[in-house]
PDB file of N, CA and C in Angstrom:
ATOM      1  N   UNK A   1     182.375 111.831 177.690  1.00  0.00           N
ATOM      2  CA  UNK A   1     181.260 111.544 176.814  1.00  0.00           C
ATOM      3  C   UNK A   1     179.980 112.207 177.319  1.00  0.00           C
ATOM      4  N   UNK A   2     179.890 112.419 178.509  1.00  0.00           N
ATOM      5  CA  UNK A   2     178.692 112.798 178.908  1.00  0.00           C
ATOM      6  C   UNK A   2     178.882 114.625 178.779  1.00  0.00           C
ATOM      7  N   UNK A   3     179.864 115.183 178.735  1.00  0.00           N
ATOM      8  CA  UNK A   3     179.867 116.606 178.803  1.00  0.00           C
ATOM      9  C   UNK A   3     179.374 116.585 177.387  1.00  0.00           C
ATOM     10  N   UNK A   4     179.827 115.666 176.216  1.00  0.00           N
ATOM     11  CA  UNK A   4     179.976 116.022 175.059  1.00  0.00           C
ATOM     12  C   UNK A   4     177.917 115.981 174.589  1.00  0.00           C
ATOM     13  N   UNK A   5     177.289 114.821 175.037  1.00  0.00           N
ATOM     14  CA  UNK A   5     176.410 114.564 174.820  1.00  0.00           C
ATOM     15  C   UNK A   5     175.415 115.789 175.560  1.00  0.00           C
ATOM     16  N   UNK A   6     175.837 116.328 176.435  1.00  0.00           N
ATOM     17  CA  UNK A   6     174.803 117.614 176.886  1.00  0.00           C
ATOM     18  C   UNK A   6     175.272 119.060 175.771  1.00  0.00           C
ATOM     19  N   UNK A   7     176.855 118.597 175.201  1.00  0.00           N
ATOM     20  CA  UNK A   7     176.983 119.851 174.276  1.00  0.00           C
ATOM     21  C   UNK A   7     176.262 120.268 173.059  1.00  0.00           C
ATOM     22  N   UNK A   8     176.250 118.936 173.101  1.00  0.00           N
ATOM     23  CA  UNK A   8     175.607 118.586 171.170  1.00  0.00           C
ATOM     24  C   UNK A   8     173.895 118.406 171.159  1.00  0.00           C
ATOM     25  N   UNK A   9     173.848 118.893 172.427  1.00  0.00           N
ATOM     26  CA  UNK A   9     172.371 118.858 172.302  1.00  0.00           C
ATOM     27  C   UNK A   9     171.767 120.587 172.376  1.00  0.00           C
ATOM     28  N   UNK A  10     173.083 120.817 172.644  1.00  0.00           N
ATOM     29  CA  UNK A  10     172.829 122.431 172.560  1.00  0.00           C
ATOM     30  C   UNK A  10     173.029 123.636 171.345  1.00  0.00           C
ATOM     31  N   UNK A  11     172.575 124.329 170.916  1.00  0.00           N
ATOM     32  CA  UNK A  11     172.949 124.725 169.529  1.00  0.00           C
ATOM     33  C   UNK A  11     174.582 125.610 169.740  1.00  0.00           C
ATOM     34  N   UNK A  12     174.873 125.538 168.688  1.00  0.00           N
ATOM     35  CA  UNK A  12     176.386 126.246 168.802  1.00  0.00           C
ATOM     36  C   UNK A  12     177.280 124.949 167.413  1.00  0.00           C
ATOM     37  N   UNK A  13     178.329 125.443 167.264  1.00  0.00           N
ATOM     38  CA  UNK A  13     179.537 124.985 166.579  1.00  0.00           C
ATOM     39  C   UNK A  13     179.474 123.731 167.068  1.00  0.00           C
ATOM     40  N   UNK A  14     179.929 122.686 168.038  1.00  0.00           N
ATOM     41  CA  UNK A  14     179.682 121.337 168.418  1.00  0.00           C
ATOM     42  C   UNK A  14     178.799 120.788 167.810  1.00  0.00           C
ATOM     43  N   UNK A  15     177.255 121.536 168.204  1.00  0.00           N
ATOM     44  CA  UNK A  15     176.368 120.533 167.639  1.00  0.00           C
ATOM     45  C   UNK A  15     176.504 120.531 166.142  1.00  0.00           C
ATOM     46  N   UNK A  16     176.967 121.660 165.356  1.00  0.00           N
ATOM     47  CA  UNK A  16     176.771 121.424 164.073  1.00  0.00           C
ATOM     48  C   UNK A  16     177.701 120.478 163.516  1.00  0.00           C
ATOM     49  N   UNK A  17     178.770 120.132 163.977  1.00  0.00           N
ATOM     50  CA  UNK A  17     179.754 119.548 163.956  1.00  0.00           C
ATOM     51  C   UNK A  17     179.227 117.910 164.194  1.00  0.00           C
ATOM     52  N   UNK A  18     178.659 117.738 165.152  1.00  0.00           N
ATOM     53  CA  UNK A  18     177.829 116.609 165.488  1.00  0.00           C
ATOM     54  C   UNK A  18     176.909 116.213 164.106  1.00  0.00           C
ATOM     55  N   UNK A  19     175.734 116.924 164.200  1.00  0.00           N
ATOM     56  CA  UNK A  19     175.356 116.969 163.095  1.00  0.00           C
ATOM     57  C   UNK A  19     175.558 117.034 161.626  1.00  0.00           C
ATOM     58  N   UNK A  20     176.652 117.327 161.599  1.00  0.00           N
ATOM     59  CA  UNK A  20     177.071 117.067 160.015  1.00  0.00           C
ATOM     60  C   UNK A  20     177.794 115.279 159.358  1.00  0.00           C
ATOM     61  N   UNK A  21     178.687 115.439 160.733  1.00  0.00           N
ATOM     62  CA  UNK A  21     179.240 113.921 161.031  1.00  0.00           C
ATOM     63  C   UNK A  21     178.317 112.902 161.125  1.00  0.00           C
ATOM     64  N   UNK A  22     177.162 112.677 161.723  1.00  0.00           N
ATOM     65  CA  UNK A  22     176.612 111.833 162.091  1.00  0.00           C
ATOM     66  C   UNK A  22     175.658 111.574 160.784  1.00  0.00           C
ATOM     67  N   UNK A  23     175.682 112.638 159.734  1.00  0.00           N
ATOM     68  CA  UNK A  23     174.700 112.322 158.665  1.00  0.00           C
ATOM     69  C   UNK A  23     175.713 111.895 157.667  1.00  0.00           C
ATOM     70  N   UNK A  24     177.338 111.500 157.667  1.00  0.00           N
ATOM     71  CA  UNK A  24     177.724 110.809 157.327  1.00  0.00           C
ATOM     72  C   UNK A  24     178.622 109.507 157.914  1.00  0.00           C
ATOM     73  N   UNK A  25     178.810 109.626 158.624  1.00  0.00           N
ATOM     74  CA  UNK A  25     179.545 108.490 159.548  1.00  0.00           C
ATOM     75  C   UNK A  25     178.505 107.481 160.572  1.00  0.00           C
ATOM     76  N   UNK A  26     177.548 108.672 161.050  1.00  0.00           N
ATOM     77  CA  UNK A  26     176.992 107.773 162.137  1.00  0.00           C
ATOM     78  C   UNK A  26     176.951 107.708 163.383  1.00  0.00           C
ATOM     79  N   UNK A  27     176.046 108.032 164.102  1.00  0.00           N
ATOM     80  CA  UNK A  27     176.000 108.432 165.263  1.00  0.00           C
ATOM     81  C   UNK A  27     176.752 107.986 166.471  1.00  0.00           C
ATOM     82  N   UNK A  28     177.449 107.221 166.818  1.00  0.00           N
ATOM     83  CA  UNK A  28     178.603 106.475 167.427  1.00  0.00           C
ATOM     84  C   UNK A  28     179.984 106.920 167.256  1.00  0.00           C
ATOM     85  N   UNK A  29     180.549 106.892 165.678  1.00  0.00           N
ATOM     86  CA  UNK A  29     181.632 107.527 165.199  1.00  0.00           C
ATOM     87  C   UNK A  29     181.397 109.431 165.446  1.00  0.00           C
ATOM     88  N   UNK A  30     180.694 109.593 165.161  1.00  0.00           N
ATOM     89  CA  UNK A  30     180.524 111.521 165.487  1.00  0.00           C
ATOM     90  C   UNK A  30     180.392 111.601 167.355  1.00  0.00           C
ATOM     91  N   UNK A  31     180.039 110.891 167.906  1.00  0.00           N
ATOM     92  CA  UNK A  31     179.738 111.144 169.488  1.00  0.00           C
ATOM     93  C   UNK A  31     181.581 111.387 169.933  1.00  0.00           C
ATOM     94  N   UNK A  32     182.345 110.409 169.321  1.00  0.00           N
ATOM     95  CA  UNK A  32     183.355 110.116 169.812  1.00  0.00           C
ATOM     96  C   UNK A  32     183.874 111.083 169.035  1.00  0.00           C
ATOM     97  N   UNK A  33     183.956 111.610 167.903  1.00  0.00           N
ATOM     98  CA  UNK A  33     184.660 113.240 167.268  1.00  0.00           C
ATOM     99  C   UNK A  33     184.694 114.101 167.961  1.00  0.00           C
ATOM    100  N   UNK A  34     183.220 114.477 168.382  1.00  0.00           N
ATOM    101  CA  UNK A  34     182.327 115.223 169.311  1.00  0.00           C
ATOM    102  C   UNK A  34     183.331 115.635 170.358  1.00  0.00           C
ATOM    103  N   UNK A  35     183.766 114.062 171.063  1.00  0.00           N
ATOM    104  CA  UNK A  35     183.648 114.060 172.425  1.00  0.00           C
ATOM    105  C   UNK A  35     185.545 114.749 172.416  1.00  0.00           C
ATOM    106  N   UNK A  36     186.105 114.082 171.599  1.00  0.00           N
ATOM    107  CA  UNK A  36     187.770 114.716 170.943  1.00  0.00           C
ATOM    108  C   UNK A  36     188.248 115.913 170.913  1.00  0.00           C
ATOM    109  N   UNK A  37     186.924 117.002 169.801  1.00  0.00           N
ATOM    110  CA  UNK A  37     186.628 118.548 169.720  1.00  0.00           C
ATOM    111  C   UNK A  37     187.017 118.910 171.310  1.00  0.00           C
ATOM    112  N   UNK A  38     185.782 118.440 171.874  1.00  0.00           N
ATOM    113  CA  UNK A  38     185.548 118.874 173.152  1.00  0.00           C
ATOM    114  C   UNK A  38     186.585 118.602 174.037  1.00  0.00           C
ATOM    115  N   UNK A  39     187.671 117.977 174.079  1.00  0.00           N
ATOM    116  CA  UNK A  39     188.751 117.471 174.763  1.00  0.00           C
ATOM    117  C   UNK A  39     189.467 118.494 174.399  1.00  0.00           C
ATOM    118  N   UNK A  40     190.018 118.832 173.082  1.00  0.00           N
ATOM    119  CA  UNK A  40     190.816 119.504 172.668  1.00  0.00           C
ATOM    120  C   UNK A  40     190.762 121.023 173.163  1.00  0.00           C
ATOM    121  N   UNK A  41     189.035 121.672 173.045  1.00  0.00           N
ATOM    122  CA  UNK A  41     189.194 122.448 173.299  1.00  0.00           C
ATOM    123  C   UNK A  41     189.060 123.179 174.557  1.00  0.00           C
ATOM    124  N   UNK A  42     188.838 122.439 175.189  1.00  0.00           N
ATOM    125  CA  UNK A  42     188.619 122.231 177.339  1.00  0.00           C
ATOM    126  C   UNK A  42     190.748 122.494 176.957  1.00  0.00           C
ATOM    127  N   UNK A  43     191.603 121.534 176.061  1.00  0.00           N
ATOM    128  CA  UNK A  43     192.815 121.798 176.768  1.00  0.00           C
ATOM    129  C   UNK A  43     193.154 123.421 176.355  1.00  0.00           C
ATOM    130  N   UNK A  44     193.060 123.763 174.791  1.00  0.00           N
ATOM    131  CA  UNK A  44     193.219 124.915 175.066  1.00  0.00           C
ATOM    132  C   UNK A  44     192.576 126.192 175.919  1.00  0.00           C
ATOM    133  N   UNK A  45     191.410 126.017 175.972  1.00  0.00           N
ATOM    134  CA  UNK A  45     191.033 126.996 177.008  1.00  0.00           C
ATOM    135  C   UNK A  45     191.997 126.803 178.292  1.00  0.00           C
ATOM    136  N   UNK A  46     192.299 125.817 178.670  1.00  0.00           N
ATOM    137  CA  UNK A  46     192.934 125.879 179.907  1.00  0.00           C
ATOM    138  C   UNK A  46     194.922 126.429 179.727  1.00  0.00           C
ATOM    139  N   UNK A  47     195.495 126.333 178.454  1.00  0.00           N
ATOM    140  CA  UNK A  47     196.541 126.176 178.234  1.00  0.00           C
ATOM    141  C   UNK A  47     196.497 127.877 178.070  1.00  0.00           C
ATOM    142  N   UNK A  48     195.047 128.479 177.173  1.00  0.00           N
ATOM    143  CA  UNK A  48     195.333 130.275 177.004  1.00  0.00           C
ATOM    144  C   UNK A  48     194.994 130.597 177.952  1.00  0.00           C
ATOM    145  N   UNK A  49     193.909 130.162 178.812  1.00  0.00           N
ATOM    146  CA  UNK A  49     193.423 131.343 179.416  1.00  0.00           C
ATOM    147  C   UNK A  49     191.927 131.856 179.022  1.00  0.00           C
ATOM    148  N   UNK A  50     191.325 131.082 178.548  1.00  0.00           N
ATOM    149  CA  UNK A  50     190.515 132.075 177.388  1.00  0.00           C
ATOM    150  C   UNK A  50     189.067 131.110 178.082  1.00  0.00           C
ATOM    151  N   UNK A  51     188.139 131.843 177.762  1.00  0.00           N
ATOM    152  CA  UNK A  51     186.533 131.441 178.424  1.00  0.00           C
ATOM    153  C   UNK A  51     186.009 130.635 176.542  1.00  0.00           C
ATOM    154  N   UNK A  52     184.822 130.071 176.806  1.00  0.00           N
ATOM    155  CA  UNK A  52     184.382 129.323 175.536  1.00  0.00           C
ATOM    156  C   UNK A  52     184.133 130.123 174.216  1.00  0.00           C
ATOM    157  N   UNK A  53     183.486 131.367 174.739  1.00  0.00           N
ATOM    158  CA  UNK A  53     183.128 132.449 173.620  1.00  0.00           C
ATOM    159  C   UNK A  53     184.596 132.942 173.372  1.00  0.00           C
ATOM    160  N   UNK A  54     185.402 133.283 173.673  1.00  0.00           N
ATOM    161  CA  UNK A  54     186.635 133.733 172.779  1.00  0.00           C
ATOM    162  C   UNK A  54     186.983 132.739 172.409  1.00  0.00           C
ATOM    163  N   UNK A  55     187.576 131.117 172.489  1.00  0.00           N
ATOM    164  CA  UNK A  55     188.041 130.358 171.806  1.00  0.00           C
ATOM    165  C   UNK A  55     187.115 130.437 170.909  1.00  0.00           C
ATOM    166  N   UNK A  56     185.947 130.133 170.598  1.00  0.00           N
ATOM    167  CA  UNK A  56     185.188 129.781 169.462  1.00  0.00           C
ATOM    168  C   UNK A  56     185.876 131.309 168.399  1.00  0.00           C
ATOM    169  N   UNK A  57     185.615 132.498 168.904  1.00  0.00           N
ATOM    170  CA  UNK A  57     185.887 133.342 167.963  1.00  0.00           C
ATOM    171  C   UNK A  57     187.437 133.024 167.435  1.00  0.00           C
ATOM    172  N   UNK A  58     188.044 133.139 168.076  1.00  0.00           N
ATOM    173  CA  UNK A  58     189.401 132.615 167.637  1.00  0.00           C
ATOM    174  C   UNK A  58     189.436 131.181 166.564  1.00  0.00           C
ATOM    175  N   UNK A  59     188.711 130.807 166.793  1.00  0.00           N
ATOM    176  CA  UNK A  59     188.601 129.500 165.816  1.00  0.00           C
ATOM    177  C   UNK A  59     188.288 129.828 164.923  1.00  0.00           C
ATOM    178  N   UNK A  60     187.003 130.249 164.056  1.00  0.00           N
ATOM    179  CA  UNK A  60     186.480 131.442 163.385  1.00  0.00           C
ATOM    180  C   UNK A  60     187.147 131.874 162.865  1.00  0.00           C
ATOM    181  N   UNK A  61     188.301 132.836 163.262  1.00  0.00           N
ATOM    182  CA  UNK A  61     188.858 133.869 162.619  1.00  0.00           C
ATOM    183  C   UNK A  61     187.936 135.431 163.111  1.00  0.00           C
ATOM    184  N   UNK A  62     187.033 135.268 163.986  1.00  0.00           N
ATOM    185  CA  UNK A  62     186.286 136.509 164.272  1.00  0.00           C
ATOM    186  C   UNK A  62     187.172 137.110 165.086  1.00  0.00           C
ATOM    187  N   UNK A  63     187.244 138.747 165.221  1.00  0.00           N
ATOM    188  CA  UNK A  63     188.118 139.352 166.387  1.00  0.00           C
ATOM    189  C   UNK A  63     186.493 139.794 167.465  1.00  0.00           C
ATOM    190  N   UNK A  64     187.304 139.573 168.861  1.00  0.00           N
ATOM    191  CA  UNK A  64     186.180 139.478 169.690  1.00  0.00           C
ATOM    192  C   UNK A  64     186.101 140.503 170.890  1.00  0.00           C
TER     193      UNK A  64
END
């Protein structure tokens, strides 16, 4: 929770993600989405290989 709460305070994909959730669910329910995203994607980075800026492009669909 605490990695997630320094993420979402930072601009990028998370926070918007944060921000979109929380203007419908609510700031409690989106922290804990937040904090899920961020779980998920800490495992794949660790499962490819891959640093934060290529997963995000890969998520995307951007080639990087």
């Amino acid at each position: 929770m605490e990695a997630c709460r320094h993420a979402v305070g930072r601009p990028g994909p998370l926070a918007d993600f944060y921000g979109r959730l929380s203007r419908r669910k609510g700031k409690s329910t989106a922290k804990v989405a937040a904090a899920r995203k961020l779980g998920t994607y800490v495992y794949y980075m660790l499962r490819d290989g891959k640093d934060y800026g290529e997963l995000i492009c890969f998520l995307n669909g951007e080639r990087g």
